[in-house]
C-alpha atoms as a PDB file:
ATOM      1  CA  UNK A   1      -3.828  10.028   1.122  1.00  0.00           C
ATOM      2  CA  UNK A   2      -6.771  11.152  -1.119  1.00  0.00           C
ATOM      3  CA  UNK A   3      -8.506  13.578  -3.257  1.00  0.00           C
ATOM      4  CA  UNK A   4     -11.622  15.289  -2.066  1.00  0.00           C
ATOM      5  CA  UNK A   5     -14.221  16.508  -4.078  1.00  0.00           C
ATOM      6  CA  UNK A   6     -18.351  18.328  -2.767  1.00  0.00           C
ATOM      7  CA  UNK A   7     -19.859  19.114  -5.209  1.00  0.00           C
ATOM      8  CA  UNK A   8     -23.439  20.999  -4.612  1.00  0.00           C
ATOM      9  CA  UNK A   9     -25.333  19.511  -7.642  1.00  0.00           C
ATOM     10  CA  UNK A  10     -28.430  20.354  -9.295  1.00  0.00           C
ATOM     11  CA  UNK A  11     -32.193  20.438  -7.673  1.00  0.00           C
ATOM     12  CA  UNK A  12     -30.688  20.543  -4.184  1.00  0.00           C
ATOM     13  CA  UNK A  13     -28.813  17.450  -4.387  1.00  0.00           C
ATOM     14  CA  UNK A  14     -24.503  17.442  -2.946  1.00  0.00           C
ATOM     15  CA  UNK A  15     -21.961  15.294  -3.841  1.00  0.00           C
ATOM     16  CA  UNK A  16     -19.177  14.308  -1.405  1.00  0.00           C
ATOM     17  CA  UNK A  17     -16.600  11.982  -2.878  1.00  0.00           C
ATOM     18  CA  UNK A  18     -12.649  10.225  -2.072  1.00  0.00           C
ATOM     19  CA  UNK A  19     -10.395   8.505  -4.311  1.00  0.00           C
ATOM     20  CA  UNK A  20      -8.287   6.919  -1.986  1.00  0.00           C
ATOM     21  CA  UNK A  21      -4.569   6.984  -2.870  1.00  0.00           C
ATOM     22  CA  UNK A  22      -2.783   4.514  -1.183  1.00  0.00           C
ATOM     23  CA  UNK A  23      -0.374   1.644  -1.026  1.00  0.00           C
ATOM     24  CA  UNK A  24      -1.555  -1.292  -2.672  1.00  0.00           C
ATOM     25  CA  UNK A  25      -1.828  -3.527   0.878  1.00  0.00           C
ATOM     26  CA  UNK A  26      -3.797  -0.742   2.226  1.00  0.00           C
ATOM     27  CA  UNK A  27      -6.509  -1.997   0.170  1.00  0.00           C
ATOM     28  CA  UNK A  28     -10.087  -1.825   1.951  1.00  0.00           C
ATOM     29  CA  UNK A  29     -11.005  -5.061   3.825  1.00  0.00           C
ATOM     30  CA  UNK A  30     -14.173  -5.188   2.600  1.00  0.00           C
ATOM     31  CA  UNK A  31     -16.817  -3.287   0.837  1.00  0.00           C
ATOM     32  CA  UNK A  32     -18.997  -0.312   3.014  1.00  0.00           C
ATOM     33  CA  UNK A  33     -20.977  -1.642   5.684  1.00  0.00           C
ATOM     34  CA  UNK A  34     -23.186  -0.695   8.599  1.00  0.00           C
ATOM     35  CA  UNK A  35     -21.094  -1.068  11.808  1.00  0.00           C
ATOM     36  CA  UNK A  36     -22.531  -0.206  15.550  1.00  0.00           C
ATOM     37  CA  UNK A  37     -20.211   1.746  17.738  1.00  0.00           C
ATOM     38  CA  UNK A  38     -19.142   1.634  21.243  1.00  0.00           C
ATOM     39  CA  UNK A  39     -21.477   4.012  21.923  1.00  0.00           C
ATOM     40  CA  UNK A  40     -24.198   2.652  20.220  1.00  0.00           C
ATOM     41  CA  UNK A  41     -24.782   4.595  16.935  1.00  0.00           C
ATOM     42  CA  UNK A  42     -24.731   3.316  13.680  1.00  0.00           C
ATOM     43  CA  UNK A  43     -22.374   4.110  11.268  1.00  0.00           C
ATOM     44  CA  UNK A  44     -21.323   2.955   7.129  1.00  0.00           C
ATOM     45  CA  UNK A  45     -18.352   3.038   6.130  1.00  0.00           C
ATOM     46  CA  UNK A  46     -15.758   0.366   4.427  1.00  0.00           C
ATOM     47  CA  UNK A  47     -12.517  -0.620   6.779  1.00  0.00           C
ATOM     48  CA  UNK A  48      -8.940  -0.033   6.195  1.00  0.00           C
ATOM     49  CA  UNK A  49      -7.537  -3.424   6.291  1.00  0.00           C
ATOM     50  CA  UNK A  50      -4.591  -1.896   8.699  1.00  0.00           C
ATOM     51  CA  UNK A  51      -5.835  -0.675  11.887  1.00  0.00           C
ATOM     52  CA  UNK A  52      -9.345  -1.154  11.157  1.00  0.00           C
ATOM     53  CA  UNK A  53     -10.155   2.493  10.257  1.00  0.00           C
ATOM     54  CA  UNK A  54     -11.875   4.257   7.617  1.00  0.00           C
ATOM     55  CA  UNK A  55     -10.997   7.354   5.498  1.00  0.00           C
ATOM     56  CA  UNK A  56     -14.839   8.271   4.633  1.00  0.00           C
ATOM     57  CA  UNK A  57     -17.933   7.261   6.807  1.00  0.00           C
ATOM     58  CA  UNK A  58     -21.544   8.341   6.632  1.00  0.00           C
ATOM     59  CA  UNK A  59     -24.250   7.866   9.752  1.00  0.00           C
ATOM     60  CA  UNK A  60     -28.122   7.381   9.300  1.00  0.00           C
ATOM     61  CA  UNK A  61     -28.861  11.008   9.470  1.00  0.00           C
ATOM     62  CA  UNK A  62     -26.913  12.584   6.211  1.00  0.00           C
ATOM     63  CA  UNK A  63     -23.892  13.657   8.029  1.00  0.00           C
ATOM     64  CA  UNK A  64     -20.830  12.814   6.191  1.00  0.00           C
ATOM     65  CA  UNK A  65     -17.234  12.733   7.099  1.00  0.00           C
ATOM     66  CA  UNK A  66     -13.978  11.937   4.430  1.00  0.00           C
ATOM     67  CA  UNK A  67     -10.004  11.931   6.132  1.00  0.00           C
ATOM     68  CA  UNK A  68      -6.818  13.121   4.145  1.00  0.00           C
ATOM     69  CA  UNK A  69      -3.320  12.729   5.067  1.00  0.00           C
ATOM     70  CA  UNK A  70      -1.634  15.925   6.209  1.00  0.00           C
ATOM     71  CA  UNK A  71      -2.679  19.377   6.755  1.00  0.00           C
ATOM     72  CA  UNK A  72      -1.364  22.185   5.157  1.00  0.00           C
ATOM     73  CA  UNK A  73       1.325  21.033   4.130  1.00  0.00           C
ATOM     74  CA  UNK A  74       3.649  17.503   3.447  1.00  0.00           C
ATOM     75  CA  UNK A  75       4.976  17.168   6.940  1.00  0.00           C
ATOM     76  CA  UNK A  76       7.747  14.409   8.497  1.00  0.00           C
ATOM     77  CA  UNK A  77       6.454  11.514   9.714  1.00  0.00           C
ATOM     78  CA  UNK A  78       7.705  11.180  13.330  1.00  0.00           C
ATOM     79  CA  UNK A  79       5.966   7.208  14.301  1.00  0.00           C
ATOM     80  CA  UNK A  80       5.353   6.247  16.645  1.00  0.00           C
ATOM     81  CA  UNK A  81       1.428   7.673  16.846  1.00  0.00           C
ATOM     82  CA  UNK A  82      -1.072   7.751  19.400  1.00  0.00           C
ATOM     83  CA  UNK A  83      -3.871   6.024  17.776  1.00  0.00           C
ATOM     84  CA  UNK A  84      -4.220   5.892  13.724  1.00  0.00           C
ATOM     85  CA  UNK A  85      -6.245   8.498  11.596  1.00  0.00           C
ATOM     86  CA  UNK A  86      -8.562   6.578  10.984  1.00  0.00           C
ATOM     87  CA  UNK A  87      -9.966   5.392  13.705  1.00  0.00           C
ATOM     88  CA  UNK A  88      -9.853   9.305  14.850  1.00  0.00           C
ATOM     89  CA  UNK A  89     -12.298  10.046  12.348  1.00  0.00           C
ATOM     90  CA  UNK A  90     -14.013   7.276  13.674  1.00  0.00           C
ATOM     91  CA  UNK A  91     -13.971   8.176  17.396  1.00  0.00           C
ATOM     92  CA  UNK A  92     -15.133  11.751  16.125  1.00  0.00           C
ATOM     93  CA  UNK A  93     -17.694  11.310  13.740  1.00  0.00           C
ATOM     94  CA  UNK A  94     -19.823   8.978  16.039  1.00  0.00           C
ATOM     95  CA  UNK A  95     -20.337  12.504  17.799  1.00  0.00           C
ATOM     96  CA  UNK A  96     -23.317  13.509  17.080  1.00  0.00           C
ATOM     97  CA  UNK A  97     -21.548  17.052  16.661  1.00  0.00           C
ATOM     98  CA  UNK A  98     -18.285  15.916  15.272  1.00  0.00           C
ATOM     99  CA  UNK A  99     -16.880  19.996  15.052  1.00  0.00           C
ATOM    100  CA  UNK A 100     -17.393  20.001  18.758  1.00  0.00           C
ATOM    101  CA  UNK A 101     -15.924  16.463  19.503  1.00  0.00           C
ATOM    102  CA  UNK A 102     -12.816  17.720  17.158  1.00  0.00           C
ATOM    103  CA  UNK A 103     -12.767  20.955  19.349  1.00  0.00           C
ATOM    104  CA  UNK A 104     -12.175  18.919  22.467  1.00  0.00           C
ATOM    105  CA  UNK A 105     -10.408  15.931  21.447  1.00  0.00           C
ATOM    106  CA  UNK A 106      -6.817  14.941  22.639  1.00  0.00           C
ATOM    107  CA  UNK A 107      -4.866  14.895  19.328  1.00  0.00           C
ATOM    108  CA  UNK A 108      -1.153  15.020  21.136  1.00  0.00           C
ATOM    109  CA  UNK A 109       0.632  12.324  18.829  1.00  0.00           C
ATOM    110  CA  UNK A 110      -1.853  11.821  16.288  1.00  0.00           C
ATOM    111  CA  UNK A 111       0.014  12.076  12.586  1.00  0.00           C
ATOM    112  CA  UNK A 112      -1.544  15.600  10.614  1.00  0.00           C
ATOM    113  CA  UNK A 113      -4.812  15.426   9.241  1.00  0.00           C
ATOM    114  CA  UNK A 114      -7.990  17.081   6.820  1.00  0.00           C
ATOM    115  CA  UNK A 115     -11.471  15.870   7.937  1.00  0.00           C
ATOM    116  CA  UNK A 116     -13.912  17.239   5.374  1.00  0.00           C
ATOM    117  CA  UNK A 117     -17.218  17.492   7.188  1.00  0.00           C
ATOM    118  CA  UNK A 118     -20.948  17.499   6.129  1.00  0.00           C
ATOM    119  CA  UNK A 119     -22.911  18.479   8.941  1.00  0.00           C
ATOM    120  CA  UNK A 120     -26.392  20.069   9.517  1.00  0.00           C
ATOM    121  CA  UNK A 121     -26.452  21.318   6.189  1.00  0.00           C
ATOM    122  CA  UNK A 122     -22.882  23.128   6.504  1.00  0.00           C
ATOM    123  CA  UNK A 123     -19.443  22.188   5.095  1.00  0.00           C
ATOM    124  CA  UNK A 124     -16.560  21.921   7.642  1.00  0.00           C
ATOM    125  CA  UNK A 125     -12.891  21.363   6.980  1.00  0.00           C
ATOM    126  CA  UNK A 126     -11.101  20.608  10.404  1.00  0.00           C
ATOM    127  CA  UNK A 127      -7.579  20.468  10.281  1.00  0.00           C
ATOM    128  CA  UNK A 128      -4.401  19.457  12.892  1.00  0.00           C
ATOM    129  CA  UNK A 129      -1.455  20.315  11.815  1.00  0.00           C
ATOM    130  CA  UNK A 130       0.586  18.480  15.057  1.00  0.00           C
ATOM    131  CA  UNK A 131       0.529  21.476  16.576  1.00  0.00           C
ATOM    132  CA  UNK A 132      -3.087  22.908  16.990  1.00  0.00           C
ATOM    133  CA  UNK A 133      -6.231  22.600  15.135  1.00  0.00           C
ATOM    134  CA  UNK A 134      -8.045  24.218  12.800  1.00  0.00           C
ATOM    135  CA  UNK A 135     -11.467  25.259  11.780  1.00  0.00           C
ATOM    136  CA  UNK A 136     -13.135  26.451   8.345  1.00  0.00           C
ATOM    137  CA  UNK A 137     -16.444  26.828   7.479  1.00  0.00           C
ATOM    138  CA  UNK A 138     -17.161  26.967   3.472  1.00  0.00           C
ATOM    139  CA  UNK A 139     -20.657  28.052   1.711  1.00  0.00           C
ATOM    140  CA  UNK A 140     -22.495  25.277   0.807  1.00  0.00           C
ATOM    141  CA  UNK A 141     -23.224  26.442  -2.843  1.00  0.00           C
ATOM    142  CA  UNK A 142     -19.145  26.534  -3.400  1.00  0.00           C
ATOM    143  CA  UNK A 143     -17.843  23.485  -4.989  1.00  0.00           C
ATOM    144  CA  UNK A 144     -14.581  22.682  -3.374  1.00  0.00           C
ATOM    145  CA  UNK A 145     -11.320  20.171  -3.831  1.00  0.00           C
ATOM    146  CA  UNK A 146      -8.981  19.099  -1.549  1.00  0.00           C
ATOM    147  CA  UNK A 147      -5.458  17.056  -2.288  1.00  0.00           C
ATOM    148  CA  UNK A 148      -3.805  15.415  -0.004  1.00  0.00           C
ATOM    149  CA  UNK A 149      -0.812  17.648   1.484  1.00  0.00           C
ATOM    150  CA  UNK A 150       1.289  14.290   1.497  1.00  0.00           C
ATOM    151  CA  UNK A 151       1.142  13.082  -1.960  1.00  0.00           C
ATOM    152  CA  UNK A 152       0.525  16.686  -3.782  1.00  0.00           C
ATOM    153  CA  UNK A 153       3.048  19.361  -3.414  1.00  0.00           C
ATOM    154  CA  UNK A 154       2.224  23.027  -3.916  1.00  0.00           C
ATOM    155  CA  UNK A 155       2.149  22.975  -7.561  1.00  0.00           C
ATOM    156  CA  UNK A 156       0.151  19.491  -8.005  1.00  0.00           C
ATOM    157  CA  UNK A 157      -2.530  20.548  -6.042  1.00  0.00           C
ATOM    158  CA  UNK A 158      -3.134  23.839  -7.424  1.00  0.00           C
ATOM    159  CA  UNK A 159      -2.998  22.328 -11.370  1.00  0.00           C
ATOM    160  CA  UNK A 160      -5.430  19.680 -10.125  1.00  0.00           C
ATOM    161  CA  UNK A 161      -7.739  22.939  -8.475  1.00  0.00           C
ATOM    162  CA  UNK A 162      -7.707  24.027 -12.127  1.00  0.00           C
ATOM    163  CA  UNK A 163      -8.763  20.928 -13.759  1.00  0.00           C
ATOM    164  CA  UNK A 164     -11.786  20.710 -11.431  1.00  0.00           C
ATOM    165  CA  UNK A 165     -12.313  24.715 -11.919  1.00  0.00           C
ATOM    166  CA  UNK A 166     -12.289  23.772 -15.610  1.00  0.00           C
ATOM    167  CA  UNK A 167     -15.181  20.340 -14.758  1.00  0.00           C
ATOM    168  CA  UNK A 168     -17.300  22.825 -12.842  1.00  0.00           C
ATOM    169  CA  UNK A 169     -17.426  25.518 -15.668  1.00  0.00           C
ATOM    170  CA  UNK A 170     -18.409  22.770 -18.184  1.00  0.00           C
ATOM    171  CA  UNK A 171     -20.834  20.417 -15.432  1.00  0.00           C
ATOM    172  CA  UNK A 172     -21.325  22.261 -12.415  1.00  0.00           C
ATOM    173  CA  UNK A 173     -25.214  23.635 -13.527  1.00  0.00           C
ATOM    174  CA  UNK A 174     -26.472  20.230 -14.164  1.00  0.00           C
ATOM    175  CA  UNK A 175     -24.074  18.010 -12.333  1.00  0.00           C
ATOM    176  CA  UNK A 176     -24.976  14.518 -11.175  1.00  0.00           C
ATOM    177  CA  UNK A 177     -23.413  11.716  -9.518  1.00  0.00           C
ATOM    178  CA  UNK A 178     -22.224  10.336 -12.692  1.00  0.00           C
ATOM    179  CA  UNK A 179     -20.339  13.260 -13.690  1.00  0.00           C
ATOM    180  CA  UNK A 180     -19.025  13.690 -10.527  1.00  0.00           C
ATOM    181  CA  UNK A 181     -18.027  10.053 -10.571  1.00  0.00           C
ATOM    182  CA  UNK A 182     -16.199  10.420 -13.873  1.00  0.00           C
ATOM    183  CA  UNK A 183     -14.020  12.862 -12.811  1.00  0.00           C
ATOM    184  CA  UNK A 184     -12.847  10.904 -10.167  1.00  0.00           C
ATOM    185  CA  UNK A 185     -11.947   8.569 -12.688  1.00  0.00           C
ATOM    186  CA  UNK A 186     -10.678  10.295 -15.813  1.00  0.00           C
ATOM    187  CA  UNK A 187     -10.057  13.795 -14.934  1.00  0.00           C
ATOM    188  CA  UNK A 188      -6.331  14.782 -15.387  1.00  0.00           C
ATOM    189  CA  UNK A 189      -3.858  15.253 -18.544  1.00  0.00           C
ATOM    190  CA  UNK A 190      -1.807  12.059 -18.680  1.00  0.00           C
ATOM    191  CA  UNK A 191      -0.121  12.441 -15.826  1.00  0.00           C
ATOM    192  CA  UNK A 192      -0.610   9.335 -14.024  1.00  0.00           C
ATOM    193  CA  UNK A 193       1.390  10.265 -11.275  1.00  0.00           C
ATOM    194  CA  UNK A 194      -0.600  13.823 -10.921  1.00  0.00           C
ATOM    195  CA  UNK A 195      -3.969  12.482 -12.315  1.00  0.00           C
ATOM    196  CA  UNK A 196      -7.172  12.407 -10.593  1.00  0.00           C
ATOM    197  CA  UNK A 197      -6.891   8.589 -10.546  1.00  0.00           C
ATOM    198  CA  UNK A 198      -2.992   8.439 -10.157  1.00  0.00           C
ATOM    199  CA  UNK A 199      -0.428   5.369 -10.212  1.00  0.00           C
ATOM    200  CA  UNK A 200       3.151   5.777  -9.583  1.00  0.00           C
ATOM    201  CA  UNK A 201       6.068   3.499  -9.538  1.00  0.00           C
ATOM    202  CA  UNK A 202       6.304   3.138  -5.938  1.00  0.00           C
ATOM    203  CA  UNK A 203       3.275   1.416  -5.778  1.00  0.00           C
ATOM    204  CA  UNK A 204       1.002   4.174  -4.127  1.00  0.00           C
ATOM    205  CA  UNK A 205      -2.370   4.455  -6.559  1.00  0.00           C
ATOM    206  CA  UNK A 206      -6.108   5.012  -6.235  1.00  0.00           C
ATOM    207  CA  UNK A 207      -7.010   2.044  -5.044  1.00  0.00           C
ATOM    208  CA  UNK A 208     -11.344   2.523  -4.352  1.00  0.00           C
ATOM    209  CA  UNK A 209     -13.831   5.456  -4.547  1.00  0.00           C
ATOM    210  CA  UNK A 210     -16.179   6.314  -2.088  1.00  0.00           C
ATOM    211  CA  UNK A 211     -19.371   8.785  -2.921  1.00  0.00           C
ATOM    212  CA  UNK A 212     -21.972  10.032  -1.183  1.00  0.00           C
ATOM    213  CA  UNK A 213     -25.344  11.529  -2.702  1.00  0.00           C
ATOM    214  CA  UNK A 214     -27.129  13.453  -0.948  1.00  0.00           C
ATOM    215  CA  UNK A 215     -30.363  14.587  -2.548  1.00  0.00           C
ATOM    216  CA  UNK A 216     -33.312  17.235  -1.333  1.00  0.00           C
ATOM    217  CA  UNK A 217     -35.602  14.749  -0.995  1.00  0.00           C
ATOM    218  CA  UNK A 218     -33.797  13.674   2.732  1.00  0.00           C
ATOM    219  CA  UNK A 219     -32.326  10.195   1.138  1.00  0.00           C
ATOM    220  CA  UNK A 220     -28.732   9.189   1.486  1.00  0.00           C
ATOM    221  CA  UNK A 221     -26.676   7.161  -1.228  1.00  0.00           C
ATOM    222  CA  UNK A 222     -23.720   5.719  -0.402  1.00  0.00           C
ATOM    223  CA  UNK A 223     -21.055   4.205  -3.724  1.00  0.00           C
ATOM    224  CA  UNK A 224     -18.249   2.181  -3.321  1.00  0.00           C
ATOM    225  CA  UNK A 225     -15.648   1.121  -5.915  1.00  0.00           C
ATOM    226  CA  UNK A 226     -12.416  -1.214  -5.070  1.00  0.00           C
ATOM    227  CA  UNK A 227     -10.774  -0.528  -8.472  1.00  0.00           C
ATOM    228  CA  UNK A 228      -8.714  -3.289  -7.541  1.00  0.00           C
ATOM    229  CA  UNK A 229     -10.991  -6.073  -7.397  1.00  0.00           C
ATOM    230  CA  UNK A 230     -11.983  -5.879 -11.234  1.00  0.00           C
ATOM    231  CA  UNK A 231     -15.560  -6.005 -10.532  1.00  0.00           C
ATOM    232  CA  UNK A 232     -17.608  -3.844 -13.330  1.00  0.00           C
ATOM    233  CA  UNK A 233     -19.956  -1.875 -11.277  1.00  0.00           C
ATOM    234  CA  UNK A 234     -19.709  -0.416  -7.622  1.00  0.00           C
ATOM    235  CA  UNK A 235     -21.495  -1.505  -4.499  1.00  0.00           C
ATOM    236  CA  UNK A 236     -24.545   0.881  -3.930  1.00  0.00           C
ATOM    237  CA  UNK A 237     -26.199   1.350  -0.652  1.00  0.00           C
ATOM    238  CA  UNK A 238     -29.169   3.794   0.197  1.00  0.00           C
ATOM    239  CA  UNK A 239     -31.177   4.694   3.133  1.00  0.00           C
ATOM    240  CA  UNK A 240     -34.292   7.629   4.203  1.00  0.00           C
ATOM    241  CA  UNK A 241     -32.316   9.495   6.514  1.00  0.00           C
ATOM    242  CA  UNK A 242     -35.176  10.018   8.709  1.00  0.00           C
ATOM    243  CA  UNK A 243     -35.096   6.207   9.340  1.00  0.00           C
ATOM    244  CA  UNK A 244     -34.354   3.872  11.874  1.00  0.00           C
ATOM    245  CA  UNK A 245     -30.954   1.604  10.781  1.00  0.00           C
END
């Protein structure tokens, strides 16, 4: 369960970030890391400490990949699943076309799902909904949310659209990763069941942020926060993304 941001910033640069909203065990095992798949490609992400997953994961070449819970809409779970989310997105972003691996993927008893996708230079949103998938393509230059349909009814998520609506009017021409970062952590009205970074009594909060820079220049940055941990500063990690890893 998360909140989505991309962000196109200034002098070329995008922003793709998650604030993972979650149980409190569901806290990541460790912080981002380079892991080699089954196939043999190269992949960072950090690791759900559940089924080994991940809800965001980056590869060597700038392509970028963030999960949400649910589709459209909040739907009933009906366990027990297939295989878990996040090792989906896992399965399908070591693809080197992940839109094409989603087309053609068995996803009969997998739980709803929102993969955001940054791929050669275009922004995907691929959706199942249980029943059948499906595919959106957004303009690049758009800055874009996304709340997850399982935490956010109607009403949250389109009062949270207007806070960010209301960021990009005030940041959006010269936006940089630290703005973008502090709206992942402040942005809201007191609502900390509602806000950006939420808490609520049944023990579901953001519990880590994940960001991904991506400037003109071809680099790739990857930021990681466990907000649980207490540590003052996140764990930074940057690579040429014409480069070997």
């Amino acid at each position: 369960m998360c909140t989505v941001t991309f962000v196109p910033g200034s002098e070329g640069a995008v922003y793709l970030t998650s604030s993972r909203d979650e149980q409190l065990h569901r806290r990541p095992k460790s912080h981002a890391s380079w892991h080699t798949m089954p196939n043999g490609s190269r992949l960072y992400y950090p690791t759900d400490a559940g089924a080994g997953g991940t809800w965001m994961a980056a590869c060597p070449q700038g392509r970028v990949a963030i999960l949400l819970n649910g589709a459209f809409e909040r739907h009933v779970s009906q366990p027990p699943y297939r295989r878990s989310r996040g090792l989906v997105l896992l399965d399908l972003f070591q693809q080197q076309d992940t839109v094409t691996a989603f087309a053609t993927y068995d996803l009969q008893k997998i739980e709803p799902f929102t993969l955001v996708l940054w791929q050669d230079q275009r922004l995907y949103e691929l959706r199942w909904d249980g029943q059948r998938p499906h595919q959106a393509v957004y303009a690049s230059e758009q800055p874009r949310l996304w709340s997850s349909a399982t935490l956010y009814d109607a009403a949250m998520r389109a009062r949270r659209q207007q806070w960010f609506a209301h960021w990009c009017q005030q940041h959006l021409a010269t936006a940089g990763w630290e703005a973008v970062w502090q709206f992942h952590l402040h942005a809201g009205e007191g609502d900390a069941g509602m806000n950006i970074r939420m808490k609520r009594p049944n023990g579901i909060e953001t519990i880590s942020i994940s960001s991904v820079q991506l400037p003109s220049d071809g680099s790739c940055h990857f930021q990681f926060a466990d907000l649980l941990s207490g540590e003052s500063s996140p764990h930074h990690t940057s690579w040429h993304t014409a480069a070997t890893v």
